[in-house]
Protein backbone atom coordinates (compact mmCIF):
# COMPACT_ATOMS: atom_id res chain seq x y z
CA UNK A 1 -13.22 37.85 19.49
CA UNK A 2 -11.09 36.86 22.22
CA UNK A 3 -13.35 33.91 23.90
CA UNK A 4 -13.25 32.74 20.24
CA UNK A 5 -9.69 32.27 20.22
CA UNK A 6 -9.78 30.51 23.20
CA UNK A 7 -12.32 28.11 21.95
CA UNK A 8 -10.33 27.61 18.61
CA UNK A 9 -7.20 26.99 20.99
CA UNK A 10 -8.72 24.76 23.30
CA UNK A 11 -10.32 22.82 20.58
CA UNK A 12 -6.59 22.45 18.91
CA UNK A 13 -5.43 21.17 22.04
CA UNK A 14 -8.41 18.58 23.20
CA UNK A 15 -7.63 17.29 19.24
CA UNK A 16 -3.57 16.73 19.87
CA UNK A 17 -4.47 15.09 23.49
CA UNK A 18 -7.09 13.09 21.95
CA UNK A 19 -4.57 11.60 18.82
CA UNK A 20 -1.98 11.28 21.74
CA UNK A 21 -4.07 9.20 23.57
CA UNK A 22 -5.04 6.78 20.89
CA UNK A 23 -1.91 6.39 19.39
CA UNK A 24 -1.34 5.19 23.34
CA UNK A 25 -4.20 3.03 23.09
CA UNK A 26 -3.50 1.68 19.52
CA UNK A 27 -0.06 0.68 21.11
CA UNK A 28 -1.24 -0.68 24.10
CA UNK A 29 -3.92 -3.09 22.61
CA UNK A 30 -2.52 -3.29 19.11
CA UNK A 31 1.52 -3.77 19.31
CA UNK A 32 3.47 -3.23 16.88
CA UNK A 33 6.60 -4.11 15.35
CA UNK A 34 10.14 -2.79 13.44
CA UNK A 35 10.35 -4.69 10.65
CA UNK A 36 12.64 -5.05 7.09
CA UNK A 37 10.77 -3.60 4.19
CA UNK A 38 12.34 -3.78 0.66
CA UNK A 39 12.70 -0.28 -0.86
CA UNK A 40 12.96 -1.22 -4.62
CA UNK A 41 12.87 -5.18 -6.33
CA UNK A 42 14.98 -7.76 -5.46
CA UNK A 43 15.73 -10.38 -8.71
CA UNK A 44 16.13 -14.64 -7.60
CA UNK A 45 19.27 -15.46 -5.87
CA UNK A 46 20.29 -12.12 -4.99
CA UNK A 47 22.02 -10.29 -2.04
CA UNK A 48 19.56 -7.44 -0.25
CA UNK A 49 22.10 -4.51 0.55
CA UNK A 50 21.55 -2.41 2.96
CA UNK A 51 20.40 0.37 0.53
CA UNK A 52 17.82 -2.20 -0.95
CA UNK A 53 15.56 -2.21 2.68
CA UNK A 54 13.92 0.11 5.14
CA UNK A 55 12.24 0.00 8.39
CA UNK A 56 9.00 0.55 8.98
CA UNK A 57 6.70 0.27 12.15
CA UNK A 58 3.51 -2.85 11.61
CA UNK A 59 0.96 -4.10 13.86
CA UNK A 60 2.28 -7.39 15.28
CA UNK A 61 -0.49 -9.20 14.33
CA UNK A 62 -0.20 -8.96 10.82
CA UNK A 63 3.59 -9.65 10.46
CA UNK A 64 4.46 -13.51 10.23
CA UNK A 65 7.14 -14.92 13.09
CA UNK A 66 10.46 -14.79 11.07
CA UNK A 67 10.15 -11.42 10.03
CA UNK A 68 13.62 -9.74 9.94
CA UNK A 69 14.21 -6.55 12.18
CA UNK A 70 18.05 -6.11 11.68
CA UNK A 71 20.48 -6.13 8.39
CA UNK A 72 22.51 -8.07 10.16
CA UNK A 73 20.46 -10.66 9.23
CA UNK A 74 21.01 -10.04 5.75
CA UNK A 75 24.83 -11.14 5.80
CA UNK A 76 25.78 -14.34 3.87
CA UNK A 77 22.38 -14.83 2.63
CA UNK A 78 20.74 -14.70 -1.00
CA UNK A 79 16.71 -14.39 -2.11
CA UNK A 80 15.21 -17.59 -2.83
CA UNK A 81 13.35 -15.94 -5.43
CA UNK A 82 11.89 -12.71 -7.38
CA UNK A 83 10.61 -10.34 -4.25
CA UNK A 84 8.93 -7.05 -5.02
CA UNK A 85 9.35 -3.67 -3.51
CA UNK A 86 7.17 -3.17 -0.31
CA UNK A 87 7.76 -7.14 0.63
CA UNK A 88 8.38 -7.72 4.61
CA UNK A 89 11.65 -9.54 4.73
CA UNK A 90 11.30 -13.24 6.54
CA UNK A 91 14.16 -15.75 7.00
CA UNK A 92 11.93 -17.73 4.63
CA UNK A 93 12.63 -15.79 2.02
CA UNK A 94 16.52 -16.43 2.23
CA UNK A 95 18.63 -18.82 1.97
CA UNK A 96 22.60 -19.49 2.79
CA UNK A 97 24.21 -18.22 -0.69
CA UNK A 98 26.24 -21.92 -1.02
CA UNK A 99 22.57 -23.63 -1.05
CA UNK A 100 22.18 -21.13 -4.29
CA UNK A 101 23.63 -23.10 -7.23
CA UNK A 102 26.84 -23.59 -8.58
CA UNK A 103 27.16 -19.64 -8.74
CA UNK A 104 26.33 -19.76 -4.81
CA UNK A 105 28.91 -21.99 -3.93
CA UNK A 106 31.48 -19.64 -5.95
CA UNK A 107 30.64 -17.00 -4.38
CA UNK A 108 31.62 -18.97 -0.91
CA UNK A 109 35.08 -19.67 -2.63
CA UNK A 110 36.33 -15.77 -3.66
CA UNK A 111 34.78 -13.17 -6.22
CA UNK A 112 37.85 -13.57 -8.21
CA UNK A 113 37.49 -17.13 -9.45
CA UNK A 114 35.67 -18.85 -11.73
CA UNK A 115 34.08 -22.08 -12.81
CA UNK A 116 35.91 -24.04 -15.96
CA UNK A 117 34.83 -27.35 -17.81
CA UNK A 118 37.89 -29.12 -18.50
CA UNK A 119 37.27 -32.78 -21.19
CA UNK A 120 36.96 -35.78 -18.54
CA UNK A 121 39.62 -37.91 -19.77
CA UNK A 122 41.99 -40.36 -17.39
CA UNK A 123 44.75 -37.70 -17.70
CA UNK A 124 42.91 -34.48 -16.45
CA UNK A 125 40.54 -36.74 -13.64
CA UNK A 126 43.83 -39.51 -12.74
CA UNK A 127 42.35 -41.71 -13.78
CA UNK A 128 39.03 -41.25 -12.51
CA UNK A 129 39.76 -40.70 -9.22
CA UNK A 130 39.48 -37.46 -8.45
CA UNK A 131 36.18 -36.17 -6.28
CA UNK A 132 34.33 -32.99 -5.49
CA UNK A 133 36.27 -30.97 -3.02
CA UNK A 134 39.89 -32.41 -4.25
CA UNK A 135 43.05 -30.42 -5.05
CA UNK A 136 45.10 -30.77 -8.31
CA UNK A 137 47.67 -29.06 -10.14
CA UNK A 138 47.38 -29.01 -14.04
CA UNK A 139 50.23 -29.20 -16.59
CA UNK A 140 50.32 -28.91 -20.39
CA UNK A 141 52.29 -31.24 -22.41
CA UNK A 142 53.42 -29.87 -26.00
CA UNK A 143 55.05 -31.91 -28.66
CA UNK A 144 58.63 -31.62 -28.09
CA UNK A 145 58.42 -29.60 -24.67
CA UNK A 146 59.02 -30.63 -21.11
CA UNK A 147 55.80 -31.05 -18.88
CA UNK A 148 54.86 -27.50 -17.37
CA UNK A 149 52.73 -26.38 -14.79
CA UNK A 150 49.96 -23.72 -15.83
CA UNK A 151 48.40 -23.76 -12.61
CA UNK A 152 48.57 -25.22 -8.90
CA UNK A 153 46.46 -25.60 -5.68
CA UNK A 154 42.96 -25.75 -7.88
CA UNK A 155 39.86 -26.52 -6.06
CA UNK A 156 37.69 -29.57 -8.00
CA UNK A 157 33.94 -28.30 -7.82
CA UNK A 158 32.74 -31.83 -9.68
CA UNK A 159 34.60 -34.50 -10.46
CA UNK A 160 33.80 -38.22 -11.18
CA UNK A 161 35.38 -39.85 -8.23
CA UNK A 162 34.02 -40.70 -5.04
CA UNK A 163 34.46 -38.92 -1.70
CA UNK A 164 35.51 -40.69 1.34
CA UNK A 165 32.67 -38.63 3.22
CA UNK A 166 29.39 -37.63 2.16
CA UNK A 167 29.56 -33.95 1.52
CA UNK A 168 28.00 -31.49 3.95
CA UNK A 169 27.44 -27.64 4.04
CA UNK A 170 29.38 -24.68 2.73
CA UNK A 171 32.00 -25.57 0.76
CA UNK A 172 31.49 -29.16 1.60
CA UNK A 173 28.82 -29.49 -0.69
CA UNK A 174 30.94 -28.64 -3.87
CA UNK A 175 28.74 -30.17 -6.73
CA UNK A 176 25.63 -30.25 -5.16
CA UNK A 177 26.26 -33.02 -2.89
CA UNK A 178 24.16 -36.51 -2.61
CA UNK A 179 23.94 -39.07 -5.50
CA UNK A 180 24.75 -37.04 -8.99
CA UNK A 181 24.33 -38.31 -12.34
CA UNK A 182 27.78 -38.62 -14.16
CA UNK A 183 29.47 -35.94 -15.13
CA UNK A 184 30.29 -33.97 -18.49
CA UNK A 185 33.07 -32.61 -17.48
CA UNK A 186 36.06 -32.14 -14.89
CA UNK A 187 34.52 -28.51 -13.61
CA UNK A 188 37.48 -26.96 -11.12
CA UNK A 189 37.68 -22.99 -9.80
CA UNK A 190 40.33 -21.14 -11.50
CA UNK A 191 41.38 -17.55 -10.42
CA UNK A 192 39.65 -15.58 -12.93
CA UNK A 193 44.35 -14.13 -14.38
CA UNK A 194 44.37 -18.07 -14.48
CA UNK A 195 41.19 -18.88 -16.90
CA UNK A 196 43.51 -17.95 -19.83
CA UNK A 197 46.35 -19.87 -19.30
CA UNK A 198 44.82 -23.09 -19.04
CA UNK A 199 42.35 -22.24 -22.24
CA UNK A 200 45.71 -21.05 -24.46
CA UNK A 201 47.31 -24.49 -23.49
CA UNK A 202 43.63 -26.42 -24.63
CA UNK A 203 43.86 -23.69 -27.39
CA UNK A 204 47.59 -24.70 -28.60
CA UNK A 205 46.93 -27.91 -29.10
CA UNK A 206 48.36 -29.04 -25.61
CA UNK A 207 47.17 -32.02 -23.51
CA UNK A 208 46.04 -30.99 -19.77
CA UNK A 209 46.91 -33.32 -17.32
CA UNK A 210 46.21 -33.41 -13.60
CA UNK A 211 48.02 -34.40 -10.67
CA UNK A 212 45.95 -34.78 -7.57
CA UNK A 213 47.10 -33.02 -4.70
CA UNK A 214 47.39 -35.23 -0.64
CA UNK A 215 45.13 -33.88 1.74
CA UNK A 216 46.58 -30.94 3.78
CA UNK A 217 46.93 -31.05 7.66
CA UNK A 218 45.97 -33.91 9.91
CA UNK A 219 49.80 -34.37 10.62
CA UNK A 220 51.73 -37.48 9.49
């Protein structure tokens, strides 16, 4: 009875010395990897929190060069498009969240605003004048009341006039950038209290006009 316990523990440790060693092997001729996993799906054009991925441990070999090992990674960026639970995360897969859209670049400007189509007209673009990336301030004129600001400081997403410079990234590329067809509409960023006010002046029968705004610093 005795010898046969010693066989059964001898046998249980050759086994554990024997997985030991080719897990040592496996490492040593097959290396491996910590990689970003998705936990659950990701939808088009969306952020991956932290909660969203996991690590896991994959032979080198089989993982392409731009897979992601740290969240950190993660920050700023958006999914390109649908990726499924189980997907190893590569930079190819991302992209900076401005390059996503219109709803992209708004998220580079503040959660709290959003985009408004104002009527093109020579009042609310001066006269055509004003570009992508410009400033204006908007007034509503009433029959019979003075000229009144509804809102100041308001960042022109798409406008028909020209830029002085070709647009570039980040916020620089406010309506898309390049050569655009003409547009529909005078589309500017209003903080999401100040969506009302301008709509209840449209609403009331007002006229919106815009002033443009000079470019700020640079000195005199």
């Amino acid at each position: 009875m005795e010898r046969t316990k010693v066989m059964a523990v001898l046998a249980v440790v050759f086994a554990v010395a024997a997985a030991v060693s080719a897990g040592m092997l496996g490492r040593t001729f097959f290396p491996q990897r910590t990689v970003l996993v998705l936990a659950s799906d990701v939808g088009p054009r969306s952020f991956i929190s932290k909660e969203a991925v996991r690590k896991a441990v994959l032979p080198a070999a089989g993982l392409p060069p731009d897979a992601l090992a740290d969240e950190g990674a993660l920050a700023g960026k958006v999914t390109r498009g649908f990726m499924p639970a189980g997907t190893v995360v590569r930079e190819a897969f991302l992209q900076p969240r401005w390059a996503a859209g219109a709803a992209g670049t708004l998220a580079e400007i503040g959660a709290g605003y959003r985009l408004v189509a104002l009527p093109l007209s020579a009042e609310t673009t001066v006269g055509g004048v004003v570009a992508n990336g410009d400033r204006i301030d908007i007034y509503a004129l009433r029959p019979g009341e003075p000229a009144a600001p509804i809102v100041t400081d308001v960042l022109v997403y798409s406008g028909p006039g020209m830029p002085s410079t070709p647009p570039g990234k980040g916020l620089a590329a406010l309506g898309g950038g390049g050569q655009q067809a003409a547009p529909q509409a005078l589309v500017v960023a209003l903080r999401s209290e100040d969506v009302e006010k301008v709509m209840a002046a449209i609403r009331d029968g007002g006229r919106i006009v815009a002033a443009l705004r000079p470019l700020e610093g640079g000195g005199a």
